[in-house]
C-alpha atoms as a PDB file:
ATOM      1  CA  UNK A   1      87.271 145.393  -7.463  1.00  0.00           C
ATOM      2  CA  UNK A   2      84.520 143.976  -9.995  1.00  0.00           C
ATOM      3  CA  UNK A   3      86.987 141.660 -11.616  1.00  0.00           C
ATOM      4  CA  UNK A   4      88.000 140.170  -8.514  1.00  0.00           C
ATOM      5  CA  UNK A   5      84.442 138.713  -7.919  1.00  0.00           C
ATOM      6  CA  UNK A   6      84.753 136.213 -11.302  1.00  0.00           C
ATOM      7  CA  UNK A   7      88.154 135.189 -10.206  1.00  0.00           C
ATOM      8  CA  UNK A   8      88.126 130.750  -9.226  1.00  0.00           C
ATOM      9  CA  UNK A   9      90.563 131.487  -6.239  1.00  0.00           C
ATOM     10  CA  UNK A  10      91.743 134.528  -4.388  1.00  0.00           C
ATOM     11  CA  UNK A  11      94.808 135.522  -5.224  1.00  0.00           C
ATOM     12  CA  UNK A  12      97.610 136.963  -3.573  1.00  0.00           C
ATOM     13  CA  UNK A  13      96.915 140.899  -2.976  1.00  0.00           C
ATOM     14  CA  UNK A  14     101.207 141.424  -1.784  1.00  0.00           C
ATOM     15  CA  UNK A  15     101.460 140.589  -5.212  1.00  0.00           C
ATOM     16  CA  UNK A  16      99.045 143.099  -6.993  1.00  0.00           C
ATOM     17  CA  UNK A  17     100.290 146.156  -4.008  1.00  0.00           C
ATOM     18  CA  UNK A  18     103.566 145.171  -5.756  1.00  0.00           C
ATOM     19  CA  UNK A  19     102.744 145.608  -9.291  1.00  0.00           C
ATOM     20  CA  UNK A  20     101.048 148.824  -8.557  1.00  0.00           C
ATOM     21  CA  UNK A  21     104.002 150.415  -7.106  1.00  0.00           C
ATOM     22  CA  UNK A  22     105.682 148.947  -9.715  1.00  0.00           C
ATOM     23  CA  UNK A  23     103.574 150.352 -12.552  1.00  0.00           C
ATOM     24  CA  UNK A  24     103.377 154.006 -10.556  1.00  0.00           C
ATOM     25  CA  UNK A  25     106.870 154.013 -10.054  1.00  0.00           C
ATOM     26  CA  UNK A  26     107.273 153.210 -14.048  1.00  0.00           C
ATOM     27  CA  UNK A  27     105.069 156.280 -14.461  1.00  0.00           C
ATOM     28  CA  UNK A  28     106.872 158.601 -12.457  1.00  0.00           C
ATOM     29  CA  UNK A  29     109.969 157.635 -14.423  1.00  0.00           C
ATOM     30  CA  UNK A  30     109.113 158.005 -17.704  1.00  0.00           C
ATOM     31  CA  UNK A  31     107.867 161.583 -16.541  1.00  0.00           C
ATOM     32  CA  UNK A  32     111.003 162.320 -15.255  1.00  0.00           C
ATOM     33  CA  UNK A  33     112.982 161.481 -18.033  1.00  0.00           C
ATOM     34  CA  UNK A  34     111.067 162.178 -20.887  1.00  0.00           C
ATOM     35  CA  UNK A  35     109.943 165.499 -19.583  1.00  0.00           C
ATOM     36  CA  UNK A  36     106.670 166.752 -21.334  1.00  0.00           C
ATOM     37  CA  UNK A  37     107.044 164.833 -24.472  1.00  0.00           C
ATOM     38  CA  UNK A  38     103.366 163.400 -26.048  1.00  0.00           C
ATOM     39  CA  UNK A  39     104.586 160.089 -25.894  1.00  0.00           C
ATOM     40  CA  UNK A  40     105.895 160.136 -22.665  1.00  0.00           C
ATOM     41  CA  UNK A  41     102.924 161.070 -21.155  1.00  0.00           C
ATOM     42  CA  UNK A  42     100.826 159.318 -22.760  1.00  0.00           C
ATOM     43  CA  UNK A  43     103.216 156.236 -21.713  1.00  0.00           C
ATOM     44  CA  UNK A  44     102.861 157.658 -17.899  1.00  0.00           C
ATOM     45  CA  UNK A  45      99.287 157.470 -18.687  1.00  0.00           C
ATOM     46  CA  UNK A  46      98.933 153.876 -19.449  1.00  0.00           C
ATOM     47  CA  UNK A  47     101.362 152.947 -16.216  1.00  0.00           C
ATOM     48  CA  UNK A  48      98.716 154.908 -14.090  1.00  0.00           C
ATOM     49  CA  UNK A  49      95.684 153.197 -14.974  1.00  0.00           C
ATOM     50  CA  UNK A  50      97.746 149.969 -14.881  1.00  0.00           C
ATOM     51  CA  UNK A  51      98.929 150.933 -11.367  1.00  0.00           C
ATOM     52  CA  UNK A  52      95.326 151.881 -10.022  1.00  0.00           C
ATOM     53  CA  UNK A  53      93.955 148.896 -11.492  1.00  0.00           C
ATOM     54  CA  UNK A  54      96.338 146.732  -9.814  1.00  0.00           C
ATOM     55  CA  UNK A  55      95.875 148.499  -6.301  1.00  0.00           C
ATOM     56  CA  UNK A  56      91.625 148.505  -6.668  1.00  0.00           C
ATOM     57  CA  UNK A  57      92.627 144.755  -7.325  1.00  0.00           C
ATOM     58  CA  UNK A  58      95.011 143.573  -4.644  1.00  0.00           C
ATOM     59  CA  UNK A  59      92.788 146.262  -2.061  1.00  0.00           C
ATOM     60  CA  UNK A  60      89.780 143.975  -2.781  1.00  0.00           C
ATOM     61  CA  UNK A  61      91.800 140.879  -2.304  1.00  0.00           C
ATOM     62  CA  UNK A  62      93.277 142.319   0.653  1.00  0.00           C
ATOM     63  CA  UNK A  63      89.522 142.889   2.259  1.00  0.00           C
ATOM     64  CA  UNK A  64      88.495 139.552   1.274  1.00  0.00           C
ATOM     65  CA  UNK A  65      91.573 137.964   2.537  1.00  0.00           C
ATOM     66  CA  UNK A  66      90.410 139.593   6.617  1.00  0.00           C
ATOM     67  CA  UNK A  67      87.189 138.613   6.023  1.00  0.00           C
ATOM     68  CA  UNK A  68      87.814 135.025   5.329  1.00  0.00           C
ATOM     69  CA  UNK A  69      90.599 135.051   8.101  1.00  0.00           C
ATOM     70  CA  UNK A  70      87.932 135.441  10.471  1.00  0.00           C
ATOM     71  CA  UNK A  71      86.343 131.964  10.974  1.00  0.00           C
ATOM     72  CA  UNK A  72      85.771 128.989  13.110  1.00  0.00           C
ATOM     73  CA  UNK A  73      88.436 126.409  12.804  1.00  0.00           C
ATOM     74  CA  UNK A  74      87.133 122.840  11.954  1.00  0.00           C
ATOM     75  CA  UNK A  75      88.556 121.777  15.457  1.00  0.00           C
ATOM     76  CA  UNK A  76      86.636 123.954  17.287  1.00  0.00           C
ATOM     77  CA  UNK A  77      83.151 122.889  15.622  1.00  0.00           C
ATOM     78  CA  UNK A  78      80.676 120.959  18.088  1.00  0.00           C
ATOM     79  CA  UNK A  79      83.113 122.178  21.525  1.00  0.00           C
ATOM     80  CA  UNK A  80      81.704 123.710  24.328  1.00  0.00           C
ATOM     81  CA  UNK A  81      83.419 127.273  23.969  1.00  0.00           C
ATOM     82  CA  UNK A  82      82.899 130.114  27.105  1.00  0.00           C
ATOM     83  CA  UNK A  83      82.603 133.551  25.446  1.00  0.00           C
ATOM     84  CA  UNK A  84      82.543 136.957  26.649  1.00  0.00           C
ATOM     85  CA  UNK A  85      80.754 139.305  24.361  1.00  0.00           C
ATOM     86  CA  UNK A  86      77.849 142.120  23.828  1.00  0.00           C
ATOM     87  CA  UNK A  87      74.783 141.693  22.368  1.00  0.00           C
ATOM     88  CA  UNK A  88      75.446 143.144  18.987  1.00  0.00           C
ATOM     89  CA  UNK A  89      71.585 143.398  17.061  1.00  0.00           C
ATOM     90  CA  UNK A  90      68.162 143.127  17.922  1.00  0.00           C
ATOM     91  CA  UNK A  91      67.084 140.405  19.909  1.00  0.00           C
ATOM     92  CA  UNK A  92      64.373 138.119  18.354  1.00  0.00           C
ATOM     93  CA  UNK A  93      62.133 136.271  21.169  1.00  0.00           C
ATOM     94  CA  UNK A  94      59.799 133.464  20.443  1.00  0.00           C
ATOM     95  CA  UNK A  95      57.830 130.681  22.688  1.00  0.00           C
ATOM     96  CA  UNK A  96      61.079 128.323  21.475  1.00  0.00           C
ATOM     97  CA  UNK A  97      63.774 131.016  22.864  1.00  0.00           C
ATOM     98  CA  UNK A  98      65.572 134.065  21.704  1.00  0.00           C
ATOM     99  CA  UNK A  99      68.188 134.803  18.447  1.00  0.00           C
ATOM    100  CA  UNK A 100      70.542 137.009  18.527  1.00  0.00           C
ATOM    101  CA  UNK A 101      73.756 138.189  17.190  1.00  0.00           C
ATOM    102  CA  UNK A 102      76.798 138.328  19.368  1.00  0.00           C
ATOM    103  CA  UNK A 103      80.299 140.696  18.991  1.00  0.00           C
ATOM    104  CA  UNK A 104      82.910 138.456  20.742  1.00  0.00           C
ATOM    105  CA  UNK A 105      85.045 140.569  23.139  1.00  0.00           C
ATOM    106  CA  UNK A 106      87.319 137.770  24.624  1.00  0.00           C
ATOM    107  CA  UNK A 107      87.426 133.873  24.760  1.00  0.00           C
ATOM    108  CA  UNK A 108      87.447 132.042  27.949  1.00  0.00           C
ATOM    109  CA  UNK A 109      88.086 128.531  27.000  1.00  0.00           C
ATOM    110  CA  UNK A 110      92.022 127.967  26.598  1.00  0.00           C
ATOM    111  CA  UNK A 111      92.989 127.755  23.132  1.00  0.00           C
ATOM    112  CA  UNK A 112      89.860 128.028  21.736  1.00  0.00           C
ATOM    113  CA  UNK A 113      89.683 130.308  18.566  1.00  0.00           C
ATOM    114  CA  UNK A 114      86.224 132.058  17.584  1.00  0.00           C
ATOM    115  CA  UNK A 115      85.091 134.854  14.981  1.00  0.00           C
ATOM    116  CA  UNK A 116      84.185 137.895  16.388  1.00  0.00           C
ATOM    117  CA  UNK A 117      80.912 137.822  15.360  1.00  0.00           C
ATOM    118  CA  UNK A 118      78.086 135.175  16.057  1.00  0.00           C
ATOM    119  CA  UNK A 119      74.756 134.382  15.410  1.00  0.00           C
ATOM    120  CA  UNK A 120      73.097 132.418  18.276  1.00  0.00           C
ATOM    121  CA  UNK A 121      70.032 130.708  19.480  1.00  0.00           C
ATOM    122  CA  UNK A 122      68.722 130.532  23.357  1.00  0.00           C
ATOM    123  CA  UNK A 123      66.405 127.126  23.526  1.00  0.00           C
ATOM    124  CA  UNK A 124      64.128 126.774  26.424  1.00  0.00           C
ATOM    125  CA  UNK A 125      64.985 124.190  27.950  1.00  0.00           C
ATOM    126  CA  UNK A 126      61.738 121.435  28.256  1.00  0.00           C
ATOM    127  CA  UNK A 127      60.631 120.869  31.628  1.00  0.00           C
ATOM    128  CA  UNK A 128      59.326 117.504  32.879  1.00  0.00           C
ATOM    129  CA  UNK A 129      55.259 117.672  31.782  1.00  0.00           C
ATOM    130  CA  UNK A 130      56.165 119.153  29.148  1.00  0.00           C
ATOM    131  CA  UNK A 131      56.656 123.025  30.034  1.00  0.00           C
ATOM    132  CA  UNK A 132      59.304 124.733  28.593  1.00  0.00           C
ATOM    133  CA  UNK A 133      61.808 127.072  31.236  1.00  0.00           C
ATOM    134  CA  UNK A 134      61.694 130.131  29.287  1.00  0.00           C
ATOM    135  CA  UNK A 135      65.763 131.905  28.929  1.00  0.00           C
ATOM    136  CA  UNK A 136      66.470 135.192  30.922  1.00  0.00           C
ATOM    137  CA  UNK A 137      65.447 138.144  29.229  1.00  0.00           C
ATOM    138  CA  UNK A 138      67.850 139.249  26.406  1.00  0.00           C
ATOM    139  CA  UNK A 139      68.398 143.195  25.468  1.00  0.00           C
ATOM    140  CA  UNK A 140      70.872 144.667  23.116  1.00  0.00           C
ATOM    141  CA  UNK A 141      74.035 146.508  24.472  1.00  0.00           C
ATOM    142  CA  UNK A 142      74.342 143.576  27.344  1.00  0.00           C
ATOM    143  CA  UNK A 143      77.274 142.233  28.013  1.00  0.00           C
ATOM    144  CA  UNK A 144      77.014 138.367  28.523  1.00  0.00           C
ATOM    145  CA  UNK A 145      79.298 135.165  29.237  1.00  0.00           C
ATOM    146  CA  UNK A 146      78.065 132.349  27.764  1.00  0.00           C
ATOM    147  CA  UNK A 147      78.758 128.913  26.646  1.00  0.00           C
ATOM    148  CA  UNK A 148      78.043 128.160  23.157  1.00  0.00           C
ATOM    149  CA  UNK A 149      78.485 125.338  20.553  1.00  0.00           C
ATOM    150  CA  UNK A 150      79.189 126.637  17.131  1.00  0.00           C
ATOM    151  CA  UNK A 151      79.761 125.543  13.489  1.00  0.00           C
ATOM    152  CA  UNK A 152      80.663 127.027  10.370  1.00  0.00           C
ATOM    153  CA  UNK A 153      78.026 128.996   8.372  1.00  0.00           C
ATOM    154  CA  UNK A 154      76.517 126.906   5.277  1.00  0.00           C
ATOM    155  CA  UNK A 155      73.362 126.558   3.494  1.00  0.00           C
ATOM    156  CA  UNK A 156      71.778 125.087   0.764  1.00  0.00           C
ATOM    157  CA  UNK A 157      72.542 126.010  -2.669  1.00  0.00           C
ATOM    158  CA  UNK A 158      69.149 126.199  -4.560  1.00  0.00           C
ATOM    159  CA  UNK A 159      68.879 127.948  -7.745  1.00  0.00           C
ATOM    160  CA  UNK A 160      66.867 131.086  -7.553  1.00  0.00           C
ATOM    161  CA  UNK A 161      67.257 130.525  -3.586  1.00  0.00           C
ATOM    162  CA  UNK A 162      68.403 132.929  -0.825  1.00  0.00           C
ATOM    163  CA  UNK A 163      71.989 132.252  -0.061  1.00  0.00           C
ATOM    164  CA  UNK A 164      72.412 132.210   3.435  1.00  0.00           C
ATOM    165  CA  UNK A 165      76.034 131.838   3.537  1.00  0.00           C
ATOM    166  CA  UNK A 166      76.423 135.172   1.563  1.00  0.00           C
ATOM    167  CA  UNK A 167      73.901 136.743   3.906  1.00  0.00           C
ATOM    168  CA  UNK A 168      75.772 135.890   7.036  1.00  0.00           C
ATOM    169  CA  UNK A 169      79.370 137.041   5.650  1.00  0.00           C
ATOM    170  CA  UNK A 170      77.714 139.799   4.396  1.00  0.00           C
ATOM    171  CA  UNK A 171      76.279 140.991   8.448  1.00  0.00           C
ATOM    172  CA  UNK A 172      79.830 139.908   9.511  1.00  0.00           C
ATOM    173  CA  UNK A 173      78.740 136.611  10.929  1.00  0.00           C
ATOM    174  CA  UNK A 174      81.252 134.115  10.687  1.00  0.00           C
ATOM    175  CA  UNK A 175      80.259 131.236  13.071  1.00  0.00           C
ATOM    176  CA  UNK A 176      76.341 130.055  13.807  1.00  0.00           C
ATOM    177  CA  UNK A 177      75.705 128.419  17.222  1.00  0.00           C
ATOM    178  CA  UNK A 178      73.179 127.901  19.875  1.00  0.00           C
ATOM    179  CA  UNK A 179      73.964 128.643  23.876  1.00  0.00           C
ATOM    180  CA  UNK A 180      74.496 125.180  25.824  1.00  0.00           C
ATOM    181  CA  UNK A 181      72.634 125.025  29.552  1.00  0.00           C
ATOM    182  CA  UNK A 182      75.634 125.777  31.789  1.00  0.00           C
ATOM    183  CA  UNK A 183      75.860 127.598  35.378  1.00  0.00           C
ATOM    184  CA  UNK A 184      78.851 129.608  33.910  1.00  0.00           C
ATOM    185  CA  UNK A 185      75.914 131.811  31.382  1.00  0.00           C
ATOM    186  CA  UNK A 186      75.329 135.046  33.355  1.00  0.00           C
ATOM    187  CA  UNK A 187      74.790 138.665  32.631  1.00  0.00           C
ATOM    188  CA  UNK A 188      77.898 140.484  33.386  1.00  0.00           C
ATOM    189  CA  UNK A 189      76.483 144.110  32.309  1.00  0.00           C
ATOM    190  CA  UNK A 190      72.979 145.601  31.955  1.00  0.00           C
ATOM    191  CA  UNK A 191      74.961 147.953  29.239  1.00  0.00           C
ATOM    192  CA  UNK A 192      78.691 148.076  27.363  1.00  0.00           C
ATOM    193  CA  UNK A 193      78.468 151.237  26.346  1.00  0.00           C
ATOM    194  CA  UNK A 194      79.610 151.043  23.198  1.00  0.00           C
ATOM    195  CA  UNK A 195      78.269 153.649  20.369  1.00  0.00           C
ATOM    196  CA  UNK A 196      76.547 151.653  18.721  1.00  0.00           C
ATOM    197  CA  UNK A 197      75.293 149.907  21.688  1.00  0.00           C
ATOM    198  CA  UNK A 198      73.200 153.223  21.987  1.00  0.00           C
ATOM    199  CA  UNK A 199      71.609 153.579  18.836  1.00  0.00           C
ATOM    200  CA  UNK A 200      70.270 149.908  19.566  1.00  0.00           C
ATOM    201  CA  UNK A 201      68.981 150.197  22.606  1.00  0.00           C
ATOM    202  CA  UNK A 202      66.825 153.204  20.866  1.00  0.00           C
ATOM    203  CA  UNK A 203      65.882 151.213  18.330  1.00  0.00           C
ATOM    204  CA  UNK A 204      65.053 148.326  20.941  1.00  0.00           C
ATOM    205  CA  UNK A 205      62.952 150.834  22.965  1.00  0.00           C
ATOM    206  CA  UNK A 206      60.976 151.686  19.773  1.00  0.00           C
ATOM    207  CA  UNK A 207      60.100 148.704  19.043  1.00  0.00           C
ATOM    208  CA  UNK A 208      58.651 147.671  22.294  1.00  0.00           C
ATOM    209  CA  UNK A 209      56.574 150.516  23.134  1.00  0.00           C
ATOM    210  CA  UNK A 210      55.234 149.739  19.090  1.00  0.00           C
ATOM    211  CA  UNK A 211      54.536 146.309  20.199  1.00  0.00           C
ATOM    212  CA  UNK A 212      52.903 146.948  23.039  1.00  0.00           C
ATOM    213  CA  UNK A 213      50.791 150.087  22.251  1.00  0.00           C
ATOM    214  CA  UNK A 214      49.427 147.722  19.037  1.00  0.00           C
ATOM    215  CA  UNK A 215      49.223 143.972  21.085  1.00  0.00           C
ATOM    216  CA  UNK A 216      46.878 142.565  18.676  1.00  0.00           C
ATOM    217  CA  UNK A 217      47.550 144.435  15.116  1.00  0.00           C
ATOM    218  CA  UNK A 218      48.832 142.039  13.133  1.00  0.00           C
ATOM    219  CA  UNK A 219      50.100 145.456  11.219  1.00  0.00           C
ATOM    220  CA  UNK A 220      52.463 146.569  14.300  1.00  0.00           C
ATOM    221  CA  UNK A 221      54.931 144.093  12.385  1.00  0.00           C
ATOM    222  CA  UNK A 222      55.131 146.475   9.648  1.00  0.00           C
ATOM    223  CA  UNK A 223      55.435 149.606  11.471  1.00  0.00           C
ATOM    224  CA  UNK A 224      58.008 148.096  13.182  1.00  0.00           C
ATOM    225  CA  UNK A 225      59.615 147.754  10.080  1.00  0.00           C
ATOM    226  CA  UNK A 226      58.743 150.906   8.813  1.00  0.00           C
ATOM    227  CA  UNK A 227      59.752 152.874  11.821  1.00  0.00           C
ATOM    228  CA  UNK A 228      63.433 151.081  13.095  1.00  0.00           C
ATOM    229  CA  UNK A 229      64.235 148.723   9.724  1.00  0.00           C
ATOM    230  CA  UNK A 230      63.242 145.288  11.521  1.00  0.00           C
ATOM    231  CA  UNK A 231      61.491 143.149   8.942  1.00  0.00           C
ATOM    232  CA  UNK A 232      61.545 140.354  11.803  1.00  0.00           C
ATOM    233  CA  UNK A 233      58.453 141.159  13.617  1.00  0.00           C
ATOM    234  CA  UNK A 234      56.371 141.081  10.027  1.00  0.00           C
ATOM    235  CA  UNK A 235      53.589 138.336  10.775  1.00  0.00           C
ATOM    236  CA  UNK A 236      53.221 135.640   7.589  1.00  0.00           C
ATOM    237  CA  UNK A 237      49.979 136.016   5.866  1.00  0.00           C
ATOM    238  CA  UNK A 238      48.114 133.529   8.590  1.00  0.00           C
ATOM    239  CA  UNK A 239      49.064 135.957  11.278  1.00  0.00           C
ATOM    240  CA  UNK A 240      51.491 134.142  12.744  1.00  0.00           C
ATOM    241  CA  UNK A 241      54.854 135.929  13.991  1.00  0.00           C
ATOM    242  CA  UNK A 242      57.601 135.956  11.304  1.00  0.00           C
ATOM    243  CA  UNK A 243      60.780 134.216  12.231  1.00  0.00           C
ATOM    244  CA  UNK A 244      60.558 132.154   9.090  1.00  0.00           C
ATOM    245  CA  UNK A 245      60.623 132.124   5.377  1.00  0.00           C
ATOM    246  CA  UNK A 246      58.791 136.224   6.274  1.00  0.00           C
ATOM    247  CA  UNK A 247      62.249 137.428   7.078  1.00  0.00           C
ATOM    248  CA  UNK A 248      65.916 137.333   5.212  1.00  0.00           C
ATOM    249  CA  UNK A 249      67.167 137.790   8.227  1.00  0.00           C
ATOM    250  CA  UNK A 250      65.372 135.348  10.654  1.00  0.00           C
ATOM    251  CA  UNK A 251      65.320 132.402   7.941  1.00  0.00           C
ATOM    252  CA  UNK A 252      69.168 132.995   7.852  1.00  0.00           C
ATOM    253  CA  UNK A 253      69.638 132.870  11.383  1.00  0.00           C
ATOM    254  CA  UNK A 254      67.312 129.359  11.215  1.00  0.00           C
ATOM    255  CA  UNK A 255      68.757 127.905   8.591  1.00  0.00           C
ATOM    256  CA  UNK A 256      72.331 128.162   9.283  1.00  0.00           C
ATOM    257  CA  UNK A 257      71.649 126.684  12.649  1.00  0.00           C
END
């Protein structure tokens, strides 16, 4: 599985399943015909680590190759797409709108093709004067349709950087978006149910009654992220709330977008 990650191009993993069954099958036969000879088995021997080698090898490819299938076509980049899916993390509010991370359960738009998991952003929309409209409040577990405009997940490639594109495949996101200002956005369910969908309500919980117990500590960050494992709320060193360069994960979500 190690060796796969220096290879230039992914290869094929039908073809590596294939020499492992060939090289197990070689060691079952020269067992079976040489009996318990010393040579023999230590020719079995060398066809079995061949054989597991092959299938750690062609497994790895094999995960990589589902991964990858997963993505946003080029076609499909910069289209208004109509989703249907449940609010799959945390939910990261700021005066500019909420982030969040969405599991895709079905696609409305005809033909459109989407990964299953997104990472979007809820602008307020600016008001005349000046005022933004803040976005309906946002909790983990809901189940929402929306219309969103995605694009592929990239970053920049700076030495000694954080790579943002190996972040998101690594949380499952394959597609980075924002939510568009359409009628058809509405919450269809206050909860999905799922099992994991409880766990993050829990966690969600937590955090508020953290947040609001400690309004002003510009510490409650950190218990947060003691407490539930969400760096997010961490304030930067001038206090301010940390959905910047404080956070992996919030700089990923902003710089993908």
């Amino acid at each position: 599985m190690l060796l796969l990650q220096w290879q230039a191009e992914l290869p094929q993993s039908l073809l590596w399943f294939g020499a492992a069954t060939a090289a197990a099958t070689g060691a079952w036969c020269v067992v079976a015909w040489a009996g318990p000879v010393p040579l023999a088995r230590a020719i079995a021997a060398v066809f079995a680590v061949l054989a597991a080698g092959a299938l750690g090898f062609g497994y790895a490819a094999g995960r990589a190759e589902v991964r990858l299938a997963d993505a946003l076509p080029t076609e499909w980049e910069g289209e208004d797409i109509a989703v249907v899916g449940v609010v799959d993390d945390l939910p990261q509010s700021s005066a500019r709108g909420t982030r969040f991370a969405l599991a895709v359960e079905r696609t409305l738009t005809r033909g459109a093709v989407v990964p299953s998991r997104l990472a979007l952003a809820w602008y307020a929309e600016v008001a005349k004067g000046g005022v933004a409209d803040p976005v309906p409040p946002i909790a983990a577990g809901e189940r929402w349709q929306l219309v969103v405009r995605l694009k592929r997940p990239h970053g920049t490639v700076n030495p000694h950087g954080f790579d943002v594109e190996a972040w998101l495949l690594e949380n499952g996101i394959r597609a980075t978006g924002y939510v568009r200002n359409d009628e058809r956005n509405r919450r269809e369910d206050a909860f999905a149910g799922r099992a994991t969908d409880f766990v993050l309500r829990a966690r969600e919980s937590i955090r508020a009654r953290i947040l609001a117990a400690l309004p002003d500590a510009p510490y409650a960050g950190v218990i947060v992220a003691l407490t539930i494992g969400d760096q997010r709320a961490i304030p930067k060193c001038n206090g301010a709330p940390s959905t910047a360069p404080g956070s992996r994960t919030s700089s990923a979500f902003r710089d993908s977008m």
